[in-house]
C-alpha atoms as a PDB file:
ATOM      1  CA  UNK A   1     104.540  89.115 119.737  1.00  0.00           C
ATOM      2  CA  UNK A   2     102.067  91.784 118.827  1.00  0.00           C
ATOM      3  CA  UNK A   3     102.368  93.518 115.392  1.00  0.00           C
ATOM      4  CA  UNK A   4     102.848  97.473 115.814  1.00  0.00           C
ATOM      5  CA  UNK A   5      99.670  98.966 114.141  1.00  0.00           C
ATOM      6  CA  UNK A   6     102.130 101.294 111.762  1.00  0.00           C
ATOM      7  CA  UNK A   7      99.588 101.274 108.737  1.00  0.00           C
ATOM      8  CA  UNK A   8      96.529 102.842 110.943  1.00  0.00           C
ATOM      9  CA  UNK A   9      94.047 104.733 108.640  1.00  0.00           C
ATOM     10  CA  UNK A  10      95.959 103.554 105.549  1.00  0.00           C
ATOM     11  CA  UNK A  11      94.496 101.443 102.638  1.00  0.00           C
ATOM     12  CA  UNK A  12      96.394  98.701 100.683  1.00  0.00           C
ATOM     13  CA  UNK A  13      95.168  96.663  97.696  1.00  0.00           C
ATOM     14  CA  UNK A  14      96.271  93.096  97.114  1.00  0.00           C
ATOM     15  CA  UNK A  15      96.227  91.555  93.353  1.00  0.00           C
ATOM     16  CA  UNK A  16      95.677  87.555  93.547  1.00  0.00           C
ATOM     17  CA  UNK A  17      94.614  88.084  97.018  1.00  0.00           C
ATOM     18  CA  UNK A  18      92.654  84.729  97.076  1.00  0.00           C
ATOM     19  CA  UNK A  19      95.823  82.252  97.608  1.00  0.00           C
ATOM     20  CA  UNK A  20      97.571  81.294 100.601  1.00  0.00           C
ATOM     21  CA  UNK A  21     100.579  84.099 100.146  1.00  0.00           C
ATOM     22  CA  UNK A  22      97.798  86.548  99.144  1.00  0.00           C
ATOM     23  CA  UNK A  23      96.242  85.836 102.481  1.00  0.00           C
ATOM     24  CA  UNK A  24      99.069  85.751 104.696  1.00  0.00           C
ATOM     25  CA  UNK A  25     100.033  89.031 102.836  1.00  0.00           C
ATOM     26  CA  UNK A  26      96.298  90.813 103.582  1.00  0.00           C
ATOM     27  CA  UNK A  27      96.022  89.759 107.041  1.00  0.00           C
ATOM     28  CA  UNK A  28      99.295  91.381 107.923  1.00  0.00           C
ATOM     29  CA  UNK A  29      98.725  94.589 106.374  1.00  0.00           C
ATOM     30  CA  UNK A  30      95.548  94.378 108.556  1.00  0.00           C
ATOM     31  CA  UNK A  31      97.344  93.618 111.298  1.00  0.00           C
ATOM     32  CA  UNK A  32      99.141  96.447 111.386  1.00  0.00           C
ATOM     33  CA  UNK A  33      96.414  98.955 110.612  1.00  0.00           C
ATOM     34  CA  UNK A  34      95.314  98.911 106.942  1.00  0.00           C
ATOM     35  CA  UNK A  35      92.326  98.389 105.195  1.00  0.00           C
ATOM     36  CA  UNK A  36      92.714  96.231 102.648  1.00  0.00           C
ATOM     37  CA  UNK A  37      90.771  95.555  99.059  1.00  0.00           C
ATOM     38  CA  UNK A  38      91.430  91.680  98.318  1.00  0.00           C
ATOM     39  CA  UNK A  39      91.562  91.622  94.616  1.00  0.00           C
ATOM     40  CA  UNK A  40      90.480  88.195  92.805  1.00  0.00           C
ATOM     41  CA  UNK A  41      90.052  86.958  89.726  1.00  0.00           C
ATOM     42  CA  UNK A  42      86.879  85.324  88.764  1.00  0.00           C
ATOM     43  CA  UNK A  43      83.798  83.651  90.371  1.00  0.00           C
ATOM     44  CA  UNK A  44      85.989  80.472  90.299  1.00  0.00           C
ATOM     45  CA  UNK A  45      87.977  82.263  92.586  1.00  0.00           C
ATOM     46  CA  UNK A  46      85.548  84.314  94.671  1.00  0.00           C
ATOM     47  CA  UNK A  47      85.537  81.891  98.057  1.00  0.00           C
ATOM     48  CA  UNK A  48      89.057  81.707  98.446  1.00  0.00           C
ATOM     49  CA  UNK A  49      88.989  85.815  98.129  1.00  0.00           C
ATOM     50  CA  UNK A  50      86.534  85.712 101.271  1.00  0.00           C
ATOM     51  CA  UNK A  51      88.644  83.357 103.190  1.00  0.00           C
ATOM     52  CA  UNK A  52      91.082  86.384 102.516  1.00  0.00           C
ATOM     53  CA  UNK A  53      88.745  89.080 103.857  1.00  0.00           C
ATOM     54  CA  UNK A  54      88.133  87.096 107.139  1.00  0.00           C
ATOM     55  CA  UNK A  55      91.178  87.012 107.906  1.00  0.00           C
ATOM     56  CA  UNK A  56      91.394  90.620 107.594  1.00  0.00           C
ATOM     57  CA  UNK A  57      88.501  91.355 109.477  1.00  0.00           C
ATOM     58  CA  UNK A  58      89.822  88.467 112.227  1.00  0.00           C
ATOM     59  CA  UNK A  59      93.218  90.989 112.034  1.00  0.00           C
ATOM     60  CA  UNK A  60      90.757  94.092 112.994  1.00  0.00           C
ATOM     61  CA  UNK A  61      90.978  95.346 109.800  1.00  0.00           C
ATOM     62  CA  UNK A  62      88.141  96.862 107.013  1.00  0.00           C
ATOM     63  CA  UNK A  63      88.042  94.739 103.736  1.00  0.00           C
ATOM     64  CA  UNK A  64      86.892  94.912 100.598  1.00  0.00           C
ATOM     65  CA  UNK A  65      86.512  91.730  97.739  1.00  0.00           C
ATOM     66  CA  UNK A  66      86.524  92.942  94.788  1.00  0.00           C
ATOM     67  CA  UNK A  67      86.795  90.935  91.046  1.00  0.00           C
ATOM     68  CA  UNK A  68      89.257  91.762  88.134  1.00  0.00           C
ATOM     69  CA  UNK A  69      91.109  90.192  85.648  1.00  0.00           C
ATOM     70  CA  UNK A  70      93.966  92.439  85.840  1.00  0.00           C
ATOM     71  CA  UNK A  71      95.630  91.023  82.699  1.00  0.00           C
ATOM     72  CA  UNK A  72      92.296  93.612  81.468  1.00  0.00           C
ATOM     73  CA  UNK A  73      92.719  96.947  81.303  1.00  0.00           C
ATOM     74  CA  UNK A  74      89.105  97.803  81.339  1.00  0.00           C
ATOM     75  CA  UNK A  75      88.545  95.461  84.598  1.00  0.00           C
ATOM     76  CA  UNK A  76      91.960  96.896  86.116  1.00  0.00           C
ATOM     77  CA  UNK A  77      90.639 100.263  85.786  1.00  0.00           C
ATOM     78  CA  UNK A  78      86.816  99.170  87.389  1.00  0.00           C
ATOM     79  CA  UNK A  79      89.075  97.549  90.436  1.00  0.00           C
ATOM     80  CA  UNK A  80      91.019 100.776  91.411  1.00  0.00           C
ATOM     81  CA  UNK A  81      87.775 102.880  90.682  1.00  0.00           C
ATOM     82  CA  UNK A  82      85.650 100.757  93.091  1.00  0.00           C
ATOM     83  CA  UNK A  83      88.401 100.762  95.593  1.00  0.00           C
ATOM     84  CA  UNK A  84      88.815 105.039  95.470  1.00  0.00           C
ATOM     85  CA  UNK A  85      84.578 105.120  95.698  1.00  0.00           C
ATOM     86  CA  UNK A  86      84.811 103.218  99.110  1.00  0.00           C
ATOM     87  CA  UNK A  87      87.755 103.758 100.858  1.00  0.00           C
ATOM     88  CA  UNK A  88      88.881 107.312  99.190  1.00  0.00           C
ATOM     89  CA  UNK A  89      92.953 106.955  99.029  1.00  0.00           C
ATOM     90  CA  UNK A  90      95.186 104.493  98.648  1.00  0.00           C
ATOM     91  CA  UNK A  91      99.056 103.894 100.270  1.00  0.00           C
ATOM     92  CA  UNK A  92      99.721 100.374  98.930  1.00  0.00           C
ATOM     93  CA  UNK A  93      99.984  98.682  96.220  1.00  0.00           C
ATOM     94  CA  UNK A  94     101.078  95.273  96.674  1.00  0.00           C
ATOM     95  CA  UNK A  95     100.806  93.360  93.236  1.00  0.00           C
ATOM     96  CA  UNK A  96     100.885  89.711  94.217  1.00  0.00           C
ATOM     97  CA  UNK A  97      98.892  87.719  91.364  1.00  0.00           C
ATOM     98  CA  UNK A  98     100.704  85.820  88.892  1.00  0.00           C
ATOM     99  CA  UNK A  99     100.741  82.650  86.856  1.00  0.00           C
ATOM    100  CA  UNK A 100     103.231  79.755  87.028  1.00  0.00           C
ATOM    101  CA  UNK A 101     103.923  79.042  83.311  1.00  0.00           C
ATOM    102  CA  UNK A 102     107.120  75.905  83.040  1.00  0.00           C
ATOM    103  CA  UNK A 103     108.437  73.998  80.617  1.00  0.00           C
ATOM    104  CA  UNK A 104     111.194  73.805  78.447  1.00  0.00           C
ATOM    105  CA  UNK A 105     110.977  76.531  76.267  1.00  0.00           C
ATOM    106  CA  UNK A 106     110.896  74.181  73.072  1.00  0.00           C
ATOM    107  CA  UNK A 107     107.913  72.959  73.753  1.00  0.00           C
ATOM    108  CA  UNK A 108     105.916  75.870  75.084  1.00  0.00           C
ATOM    109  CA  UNK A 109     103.221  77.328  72.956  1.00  0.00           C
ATOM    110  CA  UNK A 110     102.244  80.822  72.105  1.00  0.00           C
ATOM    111  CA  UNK A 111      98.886  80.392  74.191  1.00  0.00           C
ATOM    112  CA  UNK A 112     101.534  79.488  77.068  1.00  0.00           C
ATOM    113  CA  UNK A 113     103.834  82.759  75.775  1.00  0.00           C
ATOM    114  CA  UNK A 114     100.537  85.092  76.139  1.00  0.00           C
ATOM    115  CA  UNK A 115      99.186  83.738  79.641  1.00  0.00           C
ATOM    116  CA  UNK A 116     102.662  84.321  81.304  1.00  0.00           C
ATOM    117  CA  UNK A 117     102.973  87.809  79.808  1.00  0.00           C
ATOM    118  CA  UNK A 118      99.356  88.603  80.355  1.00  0.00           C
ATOM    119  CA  UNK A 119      99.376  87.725  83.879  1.00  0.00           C
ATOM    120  CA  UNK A 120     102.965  88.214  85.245  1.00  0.00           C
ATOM    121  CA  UNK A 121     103.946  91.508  83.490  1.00  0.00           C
ATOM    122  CA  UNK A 122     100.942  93.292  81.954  1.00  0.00           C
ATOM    123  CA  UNK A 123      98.885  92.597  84.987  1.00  0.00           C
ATOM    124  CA  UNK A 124     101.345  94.624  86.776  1.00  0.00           C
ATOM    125  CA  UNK A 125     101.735  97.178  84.221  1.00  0.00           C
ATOM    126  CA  UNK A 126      98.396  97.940  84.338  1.00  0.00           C
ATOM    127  CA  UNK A 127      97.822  97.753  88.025  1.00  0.00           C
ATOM    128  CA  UNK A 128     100.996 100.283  88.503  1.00  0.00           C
ATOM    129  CA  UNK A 129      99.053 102.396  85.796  1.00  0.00           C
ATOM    130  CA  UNK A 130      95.943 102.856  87.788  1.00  0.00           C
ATOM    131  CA  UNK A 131      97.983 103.214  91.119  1.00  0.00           C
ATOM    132  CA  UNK A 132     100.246 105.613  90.333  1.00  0.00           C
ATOM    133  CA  UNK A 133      98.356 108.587  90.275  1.00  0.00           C
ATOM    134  CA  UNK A 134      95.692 107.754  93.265  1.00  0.00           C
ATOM    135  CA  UNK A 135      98.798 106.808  95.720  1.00  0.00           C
ATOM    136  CA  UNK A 136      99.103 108.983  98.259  1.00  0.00           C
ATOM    137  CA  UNK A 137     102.589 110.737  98.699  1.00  0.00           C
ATOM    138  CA  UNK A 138     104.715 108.437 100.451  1.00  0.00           C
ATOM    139  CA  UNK A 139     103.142 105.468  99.269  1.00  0.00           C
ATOM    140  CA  UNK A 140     104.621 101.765  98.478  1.00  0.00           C
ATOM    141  CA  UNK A 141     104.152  99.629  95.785  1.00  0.00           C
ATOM    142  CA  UNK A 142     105.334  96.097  96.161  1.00  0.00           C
ATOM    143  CA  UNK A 143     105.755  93.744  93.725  1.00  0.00           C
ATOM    144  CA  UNK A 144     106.185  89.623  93.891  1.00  0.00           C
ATOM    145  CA  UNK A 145     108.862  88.036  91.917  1.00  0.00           C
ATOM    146  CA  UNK A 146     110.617  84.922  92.412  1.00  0.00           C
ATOM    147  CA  UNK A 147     114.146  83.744  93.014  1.00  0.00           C
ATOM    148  CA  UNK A 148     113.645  81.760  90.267  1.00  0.00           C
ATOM    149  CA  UNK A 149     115.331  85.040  88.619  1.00  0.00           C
ATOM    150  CA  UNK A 150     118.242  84.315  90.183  1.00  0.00           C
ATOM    151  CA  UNK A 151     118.934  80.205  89.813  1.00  0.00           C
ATOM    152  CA  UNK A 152     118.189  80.086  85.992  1.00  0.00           C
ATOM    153  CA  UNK A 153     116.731  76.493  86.577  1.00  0.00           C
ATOM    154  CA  UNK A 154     115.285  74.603  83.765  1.00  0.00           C
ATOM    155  CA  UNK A 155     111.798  74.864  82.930  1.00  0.00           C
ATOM    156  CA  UNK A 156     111.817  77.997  84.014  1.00  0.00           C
ATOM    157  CA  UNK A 157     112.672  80.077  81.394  1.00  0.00           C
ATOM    158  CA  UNK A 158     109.219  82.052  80.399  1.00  0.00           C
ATOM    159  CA  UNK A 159     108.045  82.224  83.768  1.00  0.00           C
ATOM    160  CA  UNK A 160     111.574  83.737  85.047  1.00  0.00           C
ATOM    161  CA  UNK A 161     112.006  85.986  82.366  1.00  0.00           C
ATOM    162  CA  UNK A 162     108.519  87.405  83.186  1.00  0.00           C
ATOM    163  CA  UNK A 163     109.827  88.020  86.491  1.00  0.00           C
ATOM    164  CA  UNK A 164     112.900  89.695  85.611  1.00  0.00           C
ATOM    165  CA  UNK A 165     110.834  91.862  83.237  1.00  0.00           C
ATOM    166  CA  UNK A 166     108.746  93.443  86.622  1.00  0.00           C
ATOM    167  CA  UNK A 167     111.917  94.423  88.345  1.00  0.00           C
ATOM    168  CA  UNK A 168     113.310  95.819  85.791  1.00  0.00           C
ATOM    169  CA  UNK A 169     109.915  97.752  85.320  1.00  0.00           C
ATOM    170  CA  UNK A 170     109.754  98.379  89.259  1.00  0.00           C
ATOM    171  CA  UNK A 171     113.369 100.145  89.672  1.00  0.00           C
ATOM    172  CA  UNK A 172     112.335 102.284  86.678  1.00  0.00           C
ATOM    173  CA  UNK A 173     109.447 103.039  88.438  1.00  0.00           C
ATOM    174  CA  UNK A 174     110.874 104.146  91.483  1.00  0.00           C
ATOM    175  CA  UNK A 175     112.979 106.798  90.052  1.00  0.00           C
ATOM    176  CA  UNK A 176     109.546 107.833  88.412  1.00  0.00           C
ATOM    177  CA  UNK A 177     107.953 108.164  91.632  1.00  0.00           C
ATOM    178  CA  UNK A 178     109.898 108.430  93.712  1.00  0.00           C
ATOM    179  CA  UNK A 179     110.119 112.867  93.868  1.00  0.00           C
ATOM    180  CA  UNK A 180     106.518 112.009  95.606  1.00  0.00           C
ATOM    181  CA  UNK A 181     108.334 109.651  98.522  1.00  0.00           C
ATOM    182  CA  UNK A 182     106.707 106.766  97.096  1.00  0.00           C
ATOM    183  CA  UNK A 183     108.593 103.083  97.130  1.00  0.00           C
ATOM    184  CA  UNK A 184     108.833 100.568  94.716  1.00  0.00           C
ATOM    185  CA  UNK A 185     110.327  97.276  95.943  1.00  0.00           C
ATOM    186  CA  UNK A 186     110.013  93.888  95.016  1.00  0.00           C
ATOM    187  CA  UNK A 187     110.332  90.644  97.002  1.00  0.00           C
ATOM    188  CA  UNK A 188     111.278  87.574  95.584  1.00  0.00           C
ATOM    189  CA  UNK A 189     110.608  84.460  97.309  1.00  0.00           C
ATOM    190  CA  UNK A 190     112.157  81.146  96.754  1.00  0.00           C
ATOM    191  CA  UNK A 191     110.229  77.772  97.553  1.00  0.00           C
ATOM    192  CA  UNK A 192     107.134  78.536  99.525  1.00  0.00           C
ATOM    193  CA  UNK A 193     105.245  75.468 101.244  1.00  0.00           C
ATOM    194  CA  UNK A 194     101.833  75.886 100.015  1.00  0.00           C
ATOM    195  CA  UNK A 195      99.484  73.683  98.284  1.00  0.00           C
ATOM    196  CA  UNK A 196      99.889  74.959  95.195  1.00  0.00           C
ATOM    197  CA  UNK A 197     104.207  74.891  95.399  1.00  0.00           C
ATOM    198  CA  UNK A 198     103.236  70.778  96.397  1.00  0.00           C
ATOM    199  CA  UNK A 199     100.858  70.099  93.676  1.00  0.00           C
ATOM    200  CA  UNK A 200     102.653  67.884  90.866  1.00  0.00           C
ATOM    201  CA  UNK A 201     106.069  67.532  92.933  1.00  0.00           C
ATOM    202  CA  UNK A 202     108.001  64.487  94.614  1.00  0.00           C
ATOM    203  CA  UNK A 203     108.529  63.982  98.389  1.00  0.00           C
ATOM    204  CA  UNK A 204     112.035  63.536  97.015  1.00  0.00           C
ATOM    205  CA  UNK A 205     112.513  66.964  94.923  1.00  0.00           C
ATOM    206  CA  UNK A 206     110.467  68.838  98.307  1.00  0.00           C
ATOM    207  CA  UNK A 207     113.133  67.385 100.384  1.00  0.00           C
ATOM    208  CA  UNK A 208     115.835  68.561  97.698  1.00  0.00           C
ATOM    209  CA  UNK A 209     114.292  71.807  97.368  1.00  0.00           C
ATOM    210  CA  UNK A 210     114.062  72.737 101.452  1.00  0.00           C
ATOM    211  CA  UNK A 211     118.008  71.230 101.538  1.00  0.00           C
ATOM    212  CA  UNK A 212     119.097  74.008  99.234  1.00  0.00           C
ATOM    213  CA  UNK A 213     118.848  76.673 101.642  1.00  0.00           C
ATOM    214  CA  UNK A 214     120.958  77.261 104.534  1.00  0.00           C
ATOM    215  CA  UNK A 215     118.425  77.327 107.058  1.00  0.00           C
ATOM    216  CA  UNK A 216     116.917  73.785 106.276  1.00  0.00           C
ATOM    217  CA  UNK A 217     113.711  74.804 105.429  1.00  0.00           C
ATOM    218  CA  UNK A 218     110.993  75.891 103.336  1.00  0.00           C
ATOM    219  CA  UNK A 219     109.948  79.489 103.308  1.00  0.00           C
ATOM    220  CA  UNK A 220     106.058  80.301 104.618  1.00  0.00           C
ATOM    221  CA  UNK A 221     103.098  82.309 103.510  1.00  0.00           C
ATOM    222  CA  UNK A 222     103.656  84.527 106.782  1.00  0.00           C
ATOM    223  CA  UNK A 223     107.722  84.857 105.477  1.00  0.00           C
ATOM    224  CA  UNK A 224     106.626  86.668 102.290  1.00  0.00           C
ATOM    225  CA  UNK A 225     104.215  88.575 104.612  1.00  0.00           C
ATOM    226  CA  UNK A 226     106.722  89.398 106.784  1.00  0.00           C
ATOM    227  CA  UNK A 227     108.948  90.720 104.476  1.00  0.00           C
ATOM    228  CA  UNK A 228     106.110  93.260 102.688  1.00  0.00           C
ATOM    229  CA  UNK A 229     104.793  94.214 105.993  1.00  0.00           C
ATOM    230  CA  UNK A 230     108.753  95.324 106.540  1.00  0.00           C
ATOM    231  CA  UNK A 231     108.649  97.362 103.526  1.00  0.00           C
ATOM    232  CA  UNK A 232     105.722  99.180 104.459  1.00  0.00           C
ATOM    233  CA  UNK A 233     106.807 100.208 107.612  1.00  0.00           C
ATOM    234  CA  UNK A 234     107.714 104.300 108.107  1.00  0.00           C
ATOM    235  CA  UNK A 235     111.160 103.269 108.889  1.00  0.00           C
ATOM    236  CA  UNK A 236     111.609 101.543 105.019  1.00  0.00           C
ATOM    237  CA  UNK A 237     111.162 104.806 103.563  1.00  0.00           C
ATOM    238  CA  UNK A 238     114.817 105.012 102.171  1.00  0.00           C
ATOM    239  CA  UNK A 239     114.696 101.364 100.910  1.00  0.00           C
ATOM    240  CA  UNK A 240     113.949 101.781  97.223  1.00  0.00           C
ATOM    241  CA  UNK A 241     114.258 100.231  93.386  1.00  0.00           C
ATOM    242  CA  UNK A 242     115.475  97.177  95.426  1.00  0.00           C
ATOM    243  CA  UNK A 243     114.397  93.135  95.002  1.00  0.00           C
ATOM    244  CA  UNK A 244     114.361  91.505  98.235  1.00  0.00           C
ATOM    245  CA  UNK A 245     114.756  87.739  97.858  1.00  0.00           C
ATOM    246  CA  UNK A 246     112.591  85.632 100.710  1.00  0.00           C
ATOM    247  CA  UNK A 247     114.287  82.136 100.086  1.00  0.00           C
ATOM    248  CA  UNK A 248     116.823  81.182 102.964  1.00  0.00           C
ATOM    249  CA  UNK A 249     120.023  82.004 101.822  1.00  0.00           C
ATOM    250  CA  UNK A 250     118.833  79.622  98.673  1.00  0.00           C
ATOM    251  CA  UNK A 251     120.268  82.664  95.881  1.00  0.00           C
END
């Protein structure tokens, strides 16, 4: 089924654009119509960034790679800055990067305290910062959360709370932007078969894990897509200050 080019002549940028979610997420922005700056953050980094871009390009889209720490403010403002000098607007934020940070809270550090924060709320602090005022009117700005918000499991406790912290922050936001007709969602997935969801887990706890939702399965890359694509769309314009959870009926 062919994707209805809604975001022609639009431009989107992607934090974290370099893993598999990023990707799926980039490509279907491109897909239907935007250009789209593919945010990563380091050298380390930089390949997986260009897979990224491809896959715009192979969606008939303009990209643009760009590196930024965007736990830095100085590097957070050089990313939005480069991205205004080529493309000249923006319509979409979609602030995807984020660290995974577990444990039981007793025996987390403050180095492990920092990271999360760094990464999973002032990384998108900063990044709503810069956007704000070059958005055009009738913009979105899309943040990723987890259902982990939702399920309170163990080991989760910094990394959840992080979460929790940017929608709180995002339904503020929208009430702050949203006189221009610009949304602020988030979507929350739930277990999302990539390699980096597999790394360090059991066959036994993946089965457990895609037996908790209704459906029987595990989410995708493209389902998180899927769901920001949908919230970019012309007809989402009343959907607003909301958290959509992507995880099967899981929470």
């Amino acid at each position: 089924m062919s994707i209805v080019r809604h975001l022609q002549g639009r431009v989107a940028l992607v934090t974290g654009g370099g893993g598999e979610i990023g990707t799926a997420i980039a490509a279907h922005l491109a897909a239907m119509g935007a250009a789209v700056v593919v945010n990563h953050r380091d050298q380390a980094d930089r390949a997986a960034a260009e897979v990224t871009a491809e896959a715009v390009v192979a969606a008939d889209g303009k990209s643009l790679v760009i590196a930024a720490d965007i736990a830095d403010p100085a590097a957070v403002h050089r990313l939005f800055s480069t991205a205004w000098a080529e493309f000249g607007r923006l319509d979409i934020l979609v602030n995807n990067a984020g660290v995974g940070v577990f444990g039981p809270l007793t025996t987390l550090t403050d180095e492990d305290f920092e990271r999360a924060v760094a990464v999973n709320l002032r990384g998108v602090f900063l990044a709503c910062q810069q956007a704000a005022p070059r958005l055009a009117d009738g913009g979105r700005v899309i943040t990723l959360s987890s259902s982990a918000t939702a399920l309170t499991l163990p080991g989760y406790g910094l990394y959840s709370a992080t979460k929790a912290a940017v929608e709180v922050l995002s339904r503020t936001l929208a009430h702050e932007l949203g006189g221009r007709g610009i949304t602020v969602n988030v979507v929350a997935p739930g277990p999302i078969d990539t390699a980096a969801f597999r790394h360090g887990k059991t066959a036994e706890l993946i089965d457990r894990l895609r037996k908790m939702s209704p459906l029987g399965r595990l989410g995708t890359p493209a389902d998180v897509a899927g769901a920001v694509g949908l919230l970019c769309q012309p007809g989402a314009g009343w959907i607003t200050g909301q958290t959509i959870r992507v995880n099967g009926g899981q929470a």
